[in-house]
C-alpha atoms as a PDB file:
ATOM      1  CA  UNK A   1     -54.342 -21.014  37.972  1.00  0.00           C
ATOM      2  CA  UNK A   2     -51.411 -22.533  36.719  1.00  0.00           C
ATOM      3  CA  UNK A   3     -47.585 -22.636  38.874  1.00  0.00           C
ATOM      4  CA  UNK A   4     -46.035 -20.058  36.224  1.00  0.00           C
ATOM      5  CA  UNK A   5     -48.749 -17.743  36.495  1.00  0.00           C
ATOM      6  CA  UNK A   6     -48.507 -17.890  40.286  1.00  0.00           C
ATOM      7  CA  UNK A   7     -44.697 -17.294  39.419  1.00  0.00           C
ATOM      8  CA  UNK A   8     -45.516 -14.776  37.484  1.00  0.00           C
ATOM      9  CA  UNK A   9     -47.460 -13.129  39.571  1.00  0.00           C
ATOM     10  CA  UNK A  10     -45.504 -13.546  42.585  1.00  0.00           C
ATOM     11  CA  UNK A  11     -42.521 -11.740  40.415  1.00  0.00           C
ATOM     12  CA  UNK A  12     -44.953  -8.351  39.338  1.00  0.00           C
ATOM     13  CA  UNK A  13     -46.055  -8.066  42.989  1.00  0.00           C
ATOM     14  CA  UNK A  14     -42.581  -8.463  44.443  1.00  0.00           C
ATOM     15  CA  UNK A  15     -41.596  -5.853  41.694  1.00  0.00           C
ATOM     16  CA  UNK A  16     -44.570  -3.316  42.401  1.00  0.00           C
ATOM     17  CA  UNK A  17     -43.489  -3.938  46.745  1.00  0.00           C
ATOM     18  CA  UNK A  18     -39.891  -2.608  45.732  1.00  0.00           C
ATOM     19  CA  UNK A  19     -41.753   0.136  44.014  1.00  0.00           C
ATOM     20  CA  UNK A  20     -44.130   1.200  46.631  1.00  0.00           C
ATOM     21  CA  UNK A  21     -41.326   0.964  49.288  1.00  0.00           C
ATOM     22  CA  UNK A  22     -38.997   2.998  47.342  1.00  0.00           C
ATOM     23  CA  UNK A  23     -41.502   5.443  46.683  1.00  0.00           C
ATOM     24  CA  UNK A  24     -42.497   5.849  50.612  1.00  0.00           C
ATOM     25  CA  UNK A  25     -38.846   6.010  51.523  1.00  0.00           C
ATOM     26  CA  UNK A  26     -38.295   9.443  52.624  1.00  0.00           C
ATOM     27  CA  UNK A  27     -35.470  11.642  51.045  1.00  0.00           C
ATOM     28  CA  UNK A  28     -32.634  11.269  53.133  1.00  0.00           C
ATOM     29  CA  UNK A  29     -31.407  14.320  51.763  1.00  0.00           C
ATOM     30  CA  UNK A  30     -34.449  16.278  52.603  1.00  0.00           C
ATOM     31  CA  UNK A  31     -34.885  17.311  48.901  1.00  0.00           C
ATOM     32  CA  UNK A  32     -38.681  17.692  47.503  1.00  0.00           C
ATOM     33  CA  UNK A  33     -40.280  14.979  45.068  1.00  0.00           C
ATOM     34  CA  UNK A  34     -42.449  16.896  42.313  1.00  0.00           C
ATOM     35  CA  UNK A  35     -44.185  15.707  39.451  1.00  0.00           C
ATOM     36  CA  UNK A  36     -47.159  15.907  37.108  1.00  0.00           C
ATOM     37  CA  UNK A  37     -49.982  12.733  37.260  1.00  0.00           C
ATOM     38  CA  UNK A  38     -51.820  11.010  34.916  1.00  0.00           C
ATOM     39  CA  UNK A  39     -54.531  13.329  35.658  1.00  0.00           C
ATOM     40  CA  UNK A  40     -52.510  16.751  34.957  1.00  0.00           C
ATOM     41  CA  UNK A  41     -52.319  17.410  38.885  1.00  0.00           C
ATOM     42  CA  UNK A  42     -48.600  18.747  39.780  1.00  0.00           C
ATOM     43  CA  UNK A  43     -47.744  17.133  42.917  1.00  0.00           C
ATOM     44  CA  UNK A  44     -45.337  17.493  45.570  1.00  0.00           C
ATOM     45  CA  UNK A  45     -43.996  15.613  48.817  1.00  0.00           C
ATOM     46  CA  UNK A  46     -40.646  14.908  50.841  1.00  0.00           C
ATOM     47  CA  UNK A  47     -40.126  11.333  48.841  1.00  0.00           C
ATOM     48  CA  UNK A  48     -40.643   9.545  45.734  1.00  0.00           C
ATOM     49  CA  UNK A  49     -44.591   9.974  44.543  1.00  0.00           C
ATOM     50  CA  UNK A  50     -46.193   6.831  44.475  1.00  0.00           C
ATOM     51  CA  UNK A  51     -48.817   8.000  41.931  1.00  0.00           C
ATOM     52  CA  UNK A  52     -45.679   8.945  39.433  1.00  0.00           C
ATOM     53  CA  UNK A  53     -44.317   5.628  39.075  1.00  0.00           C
ATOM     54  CA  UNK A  54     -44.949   5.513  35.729  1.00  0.00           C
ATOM     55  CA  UNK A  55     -43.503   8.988  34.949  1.00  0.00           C
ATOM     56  CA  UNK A  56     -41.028  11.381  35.038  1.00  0.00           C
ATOM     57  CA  UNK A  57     -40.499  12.568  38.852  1.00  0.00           C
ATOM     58  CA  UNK A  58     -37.718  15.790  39.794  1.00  0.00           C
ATOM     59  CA  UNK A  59     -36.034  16.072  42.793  1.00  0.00           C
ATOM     60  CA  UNK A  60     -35.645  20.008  44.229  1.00  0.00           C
ATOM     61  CA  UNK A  61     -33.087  21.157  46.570  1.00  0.00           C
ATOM     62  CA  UNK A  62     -34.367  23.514  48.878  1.00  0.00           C
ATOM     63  CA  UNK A  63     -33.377  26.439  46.722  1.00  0.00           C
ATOM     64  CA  UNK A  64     -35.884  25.027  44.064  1.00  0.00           C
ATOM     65  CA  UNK A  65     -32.920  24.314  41.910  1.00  0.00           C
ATOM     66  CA  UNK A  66     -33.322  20.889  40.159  1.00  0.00           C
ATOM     67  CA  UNK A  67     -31.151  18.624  41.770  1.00  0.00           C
ATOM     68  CA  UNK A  68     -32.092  15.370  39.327  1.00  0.00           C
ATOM     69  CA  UNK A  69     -34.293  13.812  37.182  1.00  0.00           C
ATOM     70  CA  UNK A  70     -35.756  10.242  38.277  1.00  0.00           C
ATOM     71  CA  UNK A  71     -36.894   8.525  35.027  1.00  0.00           C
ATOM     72  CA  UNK A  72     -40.297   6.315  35.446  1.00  0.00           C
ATOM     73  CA  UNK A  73     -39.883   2.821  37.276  1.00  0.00           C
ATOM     74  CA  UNK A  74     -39.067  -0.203  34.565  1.00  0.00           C
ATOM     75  CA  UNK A  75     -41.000  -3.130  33.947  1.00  0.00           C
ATOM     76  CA  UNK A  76     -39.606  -6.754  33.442  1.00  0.00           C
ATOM     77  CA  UNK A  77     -39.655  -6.224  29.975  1.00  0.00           C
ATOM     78  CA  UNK A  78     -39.206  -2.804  29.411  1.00  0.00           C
ATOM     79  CA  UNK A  79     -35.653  -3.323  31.867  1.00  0.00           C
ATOM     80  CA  UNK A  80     -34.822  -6.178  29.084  1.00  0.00           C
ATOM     81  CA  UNK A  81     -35.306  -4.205  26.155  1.00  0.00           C
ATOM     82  CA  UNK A  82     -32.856  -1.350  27.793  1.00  0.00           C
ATOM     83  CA  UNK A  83     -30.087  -3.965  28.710  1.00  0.00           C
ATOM     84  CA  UNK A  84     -30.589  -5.304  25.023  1.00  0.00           C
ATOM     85  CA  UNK A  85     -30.135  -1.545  23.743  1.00  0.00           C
ATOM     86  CA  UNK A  86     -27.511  -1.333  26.022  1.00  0.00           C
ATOM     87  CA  UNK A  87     -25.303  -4.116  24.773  1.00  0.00           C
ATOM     88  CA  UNK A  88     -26.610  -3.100  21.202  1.00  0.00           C
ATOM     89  CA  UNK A  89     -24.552  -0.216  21.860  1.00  0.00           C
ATOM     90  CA  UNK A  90     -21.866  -1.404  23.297  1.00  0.00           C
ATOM     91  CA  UNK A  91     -21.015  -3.885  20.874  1.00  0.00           C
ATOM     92  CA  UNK A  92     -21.439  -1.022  18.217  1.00  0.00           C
ATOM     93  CA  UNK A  93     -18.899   0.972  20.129  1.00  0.00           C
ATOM     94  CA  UNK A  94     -16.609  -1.829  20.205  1.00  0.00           C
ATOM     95  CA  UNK A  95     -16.654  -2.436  16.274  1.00  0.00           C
ATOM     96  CA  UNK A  96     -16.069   1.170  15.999  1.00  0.00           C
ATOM     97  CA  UNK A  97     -13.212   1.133  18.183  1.00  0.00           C
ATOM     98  CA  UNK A  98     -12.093  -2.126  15.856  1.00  0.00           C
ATOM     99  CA  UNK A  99     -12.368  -0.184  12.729  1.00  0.00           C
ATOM    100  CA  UNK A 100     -10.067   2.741  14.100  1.00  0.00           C
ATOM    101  CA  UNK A 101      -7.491   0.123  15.583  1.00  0.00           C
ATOM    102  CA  UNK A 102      -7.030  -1.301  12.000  1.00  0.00           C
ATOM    103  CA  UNK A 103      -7.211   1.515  10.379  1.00  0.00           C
ATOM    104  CA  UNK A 104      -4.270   2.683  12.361  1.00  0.00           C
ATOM    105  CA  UNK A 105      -2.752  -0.287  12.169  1.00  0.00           C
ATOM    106  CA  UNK A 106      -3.544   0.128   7.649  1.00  0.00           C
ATOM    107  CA  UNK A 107      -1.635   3.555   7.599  1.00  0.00           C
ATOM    108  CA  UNK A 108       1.253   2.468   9.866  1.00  0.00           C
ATOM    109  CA  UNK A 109       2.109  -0.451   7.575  1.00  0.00           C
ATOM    110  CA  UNK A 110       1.356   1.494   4.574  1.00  0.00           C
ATOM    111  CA  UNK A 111       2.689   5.265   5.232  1.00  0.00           C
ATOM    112  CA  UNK A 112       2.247   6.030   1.211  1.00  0.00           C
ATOM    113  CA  UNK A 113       1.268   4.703  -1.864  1.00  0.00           C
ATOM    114  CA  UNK A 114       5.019   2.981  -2.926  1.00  0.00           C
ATOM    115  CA  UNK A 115       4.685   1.262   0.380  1.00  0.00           C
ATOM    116  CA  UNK A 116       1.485  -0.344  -0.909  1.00  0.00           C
ATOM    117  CA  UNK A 117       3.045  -0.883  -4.592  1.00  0.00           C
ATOM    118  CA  UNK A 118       5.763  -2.687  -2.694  1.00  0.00           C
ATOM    119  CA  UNK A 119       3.411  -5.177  -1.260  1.00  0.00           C
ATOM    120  CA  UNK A 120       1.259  -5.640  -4.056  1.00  0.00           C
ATOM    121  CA  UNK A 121       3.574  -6.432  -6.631  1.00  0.00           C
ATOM    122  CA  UNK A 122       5.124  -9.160  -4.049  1.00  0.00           C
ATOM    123  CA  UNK A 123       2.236 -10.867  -3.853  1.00  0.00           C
ATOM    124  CA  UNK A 124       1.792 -10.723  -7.371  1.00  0.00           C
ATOM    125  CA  UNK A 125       5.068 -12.484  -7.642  1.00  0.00           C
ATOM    126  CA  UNK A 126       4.082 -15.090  -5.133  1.00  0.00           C
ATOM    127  CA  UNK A 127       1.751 -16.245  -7.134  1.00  0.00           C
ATOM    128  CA  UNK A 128       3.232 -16.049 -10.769  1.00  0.00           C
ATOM    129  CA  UNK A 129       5.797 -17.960  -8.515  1.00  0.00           C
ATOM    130  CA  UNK A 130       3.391 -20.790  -7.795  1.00  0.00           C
ATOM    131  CA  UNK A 131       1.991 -20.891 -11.439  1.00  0.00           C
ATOM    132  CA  UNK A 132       5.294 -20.982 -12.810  1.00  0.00           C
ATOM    133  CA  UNK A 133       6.040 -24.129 -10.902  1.00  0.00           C
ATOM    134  CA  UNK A 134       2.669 -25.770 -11.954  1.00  0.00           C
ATOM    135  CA  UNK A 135       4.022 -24.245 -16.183  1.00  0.00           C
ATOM    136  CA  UNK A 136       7.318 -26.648 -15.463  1.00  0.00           C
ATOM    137  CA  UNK A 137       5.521 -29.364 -14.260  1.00  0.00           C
ATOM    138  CA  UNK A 138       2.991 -29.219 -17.443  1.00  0.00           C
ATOM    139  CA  UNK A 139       5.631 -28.930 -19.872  1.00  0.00           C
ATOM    140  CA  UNK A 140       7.016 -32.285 -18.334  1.00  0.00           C
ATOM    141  CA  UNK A 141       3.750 -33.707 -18.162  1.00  0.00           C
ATOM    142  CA  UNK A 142       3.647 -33.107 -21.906  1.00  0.00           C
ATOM    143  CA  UNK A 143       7.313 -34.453 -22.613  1.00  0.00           C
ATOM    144  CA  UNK A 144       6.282 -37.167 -21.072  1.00  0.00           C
ATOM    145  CA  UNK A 145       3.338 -37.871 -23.031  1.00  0.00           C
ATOM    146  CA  UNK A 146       5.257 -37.672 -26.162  1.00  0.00           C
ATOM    147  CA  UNK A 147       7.582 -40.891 -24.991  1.00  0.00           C
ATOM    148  CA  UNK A 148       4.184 -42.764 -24.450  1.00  0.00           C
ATOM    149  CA  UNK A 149       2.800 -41.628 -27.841  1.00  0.00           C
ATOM    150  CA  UNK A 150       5.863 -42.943 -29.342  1.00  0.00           C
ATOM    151  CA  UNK A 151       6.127 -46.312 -27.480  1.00  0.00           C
ATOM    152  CA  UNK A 152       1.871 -46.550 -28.668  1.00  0.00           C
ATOM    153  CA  UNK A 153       3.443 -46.494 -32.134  1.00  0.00           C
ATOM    154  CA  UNK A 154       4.297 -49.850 -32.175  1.00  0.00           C
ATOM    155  CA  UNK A 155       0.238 -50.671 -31.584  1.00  0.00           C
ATOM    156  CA  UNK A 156      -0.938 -48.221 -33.800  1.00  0.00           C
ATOM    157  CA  UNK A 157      -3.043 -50.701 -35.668  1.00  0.00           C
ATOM    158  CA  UNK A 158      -4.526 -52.299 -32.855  1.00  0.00           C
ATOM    159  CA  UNK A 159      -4.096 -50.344 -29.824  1.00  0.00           C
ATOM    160  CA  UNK A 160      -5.787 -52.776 -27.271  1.00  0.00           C
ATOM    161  CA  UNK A 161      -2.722 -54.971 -27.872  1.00  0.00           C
ATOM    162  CA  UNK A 162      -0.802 -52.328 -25.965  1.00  0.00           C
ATOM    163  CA  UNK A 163       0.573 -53.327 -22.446  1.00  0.00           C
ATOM    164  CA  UNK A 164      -1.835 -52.398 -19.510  1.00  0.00           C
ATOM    165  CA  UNK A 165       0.985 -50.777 -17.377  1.00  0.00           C
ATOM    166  CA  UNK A 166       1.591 -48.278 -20.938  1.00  0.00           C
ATOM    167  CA  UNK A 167      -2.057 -47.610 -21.249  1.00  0.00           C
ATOM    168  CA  UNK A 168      -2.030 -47.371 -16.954  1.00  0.00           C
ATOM    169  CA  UNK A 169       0.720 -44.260 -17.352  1.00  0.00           C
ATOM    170  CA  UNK A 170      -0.973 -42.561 -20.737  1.00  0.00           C
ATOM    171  CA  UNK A 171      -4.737 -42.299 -18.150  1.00  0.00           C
ATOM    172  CA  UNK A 172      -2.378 -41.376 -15.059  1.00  0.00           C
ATOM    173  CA  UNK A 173      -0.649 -38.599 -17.419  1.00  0.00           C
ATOM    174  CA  UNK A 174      -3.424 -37.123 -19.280  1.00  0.00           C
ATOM    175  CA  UNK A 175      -5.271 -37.238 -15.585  1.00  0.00           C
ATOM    176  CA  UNK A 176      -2.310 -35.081 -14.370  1.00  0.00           C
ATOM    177  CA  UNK A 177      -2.169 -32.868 -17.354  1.00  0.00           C
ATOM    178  CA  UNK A 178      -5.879 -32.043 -16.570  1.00  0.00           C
ATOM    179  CA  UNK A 179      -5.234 -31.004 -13.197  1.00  0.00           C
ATOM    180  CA  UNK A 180      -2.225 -28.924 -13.983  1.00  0.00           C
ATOM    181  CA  UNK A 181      -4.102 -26.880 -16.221  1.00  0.00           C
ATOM    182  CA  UNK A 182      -7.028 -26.624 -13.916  1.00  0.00           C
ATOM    183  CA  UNK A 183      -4.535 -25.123 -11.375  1.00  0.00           C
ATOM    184  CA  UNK A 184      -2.867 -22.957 -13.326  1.00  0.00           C
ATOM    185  CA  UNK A 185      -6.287 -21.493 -14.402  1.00  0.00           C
ATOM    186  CA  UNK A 186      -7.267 -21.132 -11.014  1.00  0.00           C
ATOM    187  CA  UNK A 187      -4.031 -19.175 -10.049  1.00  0.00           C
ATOM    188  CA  UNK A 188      -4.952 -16.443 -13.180  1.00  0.00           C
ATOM    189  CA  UNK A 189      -8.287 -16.307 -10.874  1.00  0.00           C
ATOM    190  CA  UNK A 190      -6.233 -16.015  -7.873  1.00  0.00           C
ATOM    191  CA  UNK A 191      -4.436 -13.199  -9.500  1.00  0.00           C
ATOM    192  CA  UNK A 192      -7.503 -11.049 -10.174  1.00  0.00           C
ATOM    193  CA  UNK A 193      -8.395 -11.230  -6.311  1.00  0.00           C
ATOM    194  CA  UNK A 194      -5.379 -10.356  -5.450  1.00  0.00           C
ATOM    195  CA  UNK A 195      -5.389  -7.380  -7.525  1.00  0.00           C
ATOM    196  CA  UNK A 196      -9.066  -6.595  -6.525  1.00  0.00           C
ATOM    197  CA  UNK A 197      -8.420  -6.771  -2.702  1.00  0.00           C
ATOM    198  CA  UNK A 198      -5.350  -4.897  -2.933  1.00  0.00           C
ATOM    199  CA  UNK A 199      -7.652  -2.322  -4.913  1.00  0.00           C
ATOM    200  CA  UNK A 200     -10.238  -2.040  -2.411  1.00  0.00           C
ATOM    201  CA  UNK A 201      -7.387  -1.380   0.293  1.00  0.00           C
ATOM    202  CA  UNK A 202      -5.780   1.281  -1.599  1.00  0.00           C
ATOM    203  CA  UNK A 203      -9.178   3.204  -2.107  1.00  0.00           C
ATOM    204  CA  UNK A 204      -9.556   3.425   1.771  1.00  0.00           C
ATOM    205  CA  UNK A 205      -5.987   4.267   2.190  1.00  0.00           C
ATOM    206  CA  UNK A 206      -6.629   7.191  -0.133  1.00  0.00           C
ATOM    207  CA  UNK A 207      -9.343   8.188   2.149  1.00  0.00           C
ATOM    208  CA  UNK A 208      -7.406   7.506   5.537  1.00  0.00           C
ATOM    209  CA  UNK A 209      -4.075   9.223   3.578  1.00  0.00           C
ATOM    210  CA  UNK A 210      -6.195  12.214   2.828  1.00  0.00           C
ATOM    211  CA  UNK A 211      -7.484  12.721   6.234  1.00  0.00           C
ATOM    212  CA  UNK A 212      -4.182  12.882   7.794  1.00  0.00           C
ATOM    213  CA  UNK A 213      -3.102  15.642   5.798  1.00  0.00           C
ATOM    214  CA  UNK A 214      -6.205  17.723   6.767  1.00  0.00           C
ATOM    215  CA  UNK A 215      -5.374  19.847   9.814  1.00  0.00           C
ATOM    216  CA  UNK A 216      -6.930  19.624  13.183  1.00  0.00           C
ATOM    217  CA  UNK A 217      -9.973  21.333  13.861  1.00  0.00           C
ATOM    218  CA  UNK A 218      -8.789  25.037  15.526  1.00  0.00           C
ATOM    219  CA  UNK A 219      -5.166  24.110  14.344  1.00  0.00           C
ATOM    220  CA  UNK A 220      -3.896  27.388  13.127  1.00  0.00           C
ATOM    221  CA  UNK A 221      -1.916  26.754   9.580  1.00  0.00           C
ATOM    222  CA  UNK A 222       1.763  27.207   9.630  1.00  0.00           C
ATOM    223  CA  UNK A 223       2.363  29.548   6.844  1.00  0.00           C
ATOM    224  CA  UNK A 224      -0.522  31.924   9.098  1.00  0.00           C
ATOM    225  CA  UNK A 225       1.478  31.084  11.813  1.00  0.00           C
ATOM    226  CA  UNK A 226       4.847  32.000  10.980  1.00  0.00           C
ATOM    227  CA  UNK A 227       3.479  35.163   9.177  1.00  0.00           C
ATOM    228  CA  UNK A 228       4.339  38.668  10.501  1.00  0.00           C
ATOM    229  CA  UNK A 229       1.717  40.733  12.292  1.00  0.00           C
ATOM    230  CA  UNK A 230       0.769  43.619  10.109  1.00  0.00           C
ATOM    231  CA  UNK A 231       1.409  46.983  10.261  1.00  0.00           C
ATOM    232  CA  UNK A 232      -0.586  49.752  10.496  1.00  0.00           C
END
């Protein structure tokens, strides 16, 4: 046999001695053990029933009232898979907690719909800000071009008699016209996600809006409220 499986086996009888002792431990509270085998046989005793280890054991007080139920002893694995449940859970709980923390967070920054407008349109502006920029730099770009065109009149008939350094600043400025225009097409993109998230945030706000309006479960209406008791 190899070491793990001596391991391994070491570990299921330590497991099954904690087992057997716990279920020959006597009640301290003198309650009384009861439970149904894998046989159908209902038995009973003053401690945990060995032979219901696998099942579902109550303990009686000495009224006969239920006083709790003991759940069948865990293996290894079935003890991981409840721990993994467990966290499964908890880390579910904790998103959901998340989600109302910024949700709260959503309506407190935007109490209406003119607070979101607000917002929107300056981001909006931000980046018609940034493209307008990029707009002055291009029509430079293309002023400058011109004064190059006109200097390559002078080799119009054989423009490989131009000057390097001209034909050097003609590649550097048609390279930097490219790029301008890439930009600025990228900040129309830009633009449309900005518009798109700010949609997506407005159609939960309408939701979370919506909600806070509705009244509390049992809350009685005002106008009800404030109404006077009829006469007979």
């Amino acid at each position: 046999m190899s070491k793990s499986a001596w391991i391994v086996g070491g570990v299921l009888l330590a497991t099954l001695g904690a087992d057997l002792a716990w279920a020959q431990a006597p009640s301290p509270s003198g309650g009384i053990y009861t439970c149904v085998d894998r046989n159908g046989r209902r038995l009973t005793a003053d401690r945990p029933i060995a032979e219901c280890l696998d099942r579902e054991q109550r303990e009686l007080g000495p009224s006969g009232i239920v006083r709790r139920q003991i759940g069948p002893s865990l293996t290894e694995q079935e003890r991981a898979a409840q721990e993994a449940q467990r966290r499964k859970e908890a880390e579910a709980r904790a998103r959901e907690l998340e989600e109302r923390r910024r949700e709260r967070a959503l309506t407190a920054r935007y109490p209406d719909k003119a607070a979101h407008d607000v917002e929107r349109a300056a981001a909006i502006q931000l980046v018609d800000d940034v493209t307008a920029t990029a707009e002055k730099r291009l029509v430079e770009l293309t002023q400058q071009r011109k004064a190059f065109d006109v200097e390559m009149e002078f080799y119009k008939k054989d423009p490989s008699k131009a000057p390097m350094s001209l034909r050097r600043k003609i590649a550097e400025n048609e390279e930097s016209i490219a790029e301008q225009q890439r930009f600025i097409a990228g900040q129309d993109q830009e633009k449309r996600r900005v518009h798109q998230r700010f949609d997506v945030e407005l159609a939960q706000l309408r939701k979370l809006w919506e909600a806070q309006r509705m009244p509390l479960p049992g809350a009685t209406p005002a106008s009800d409220a404030s109404a006077p008791a009829a006469t007979r």
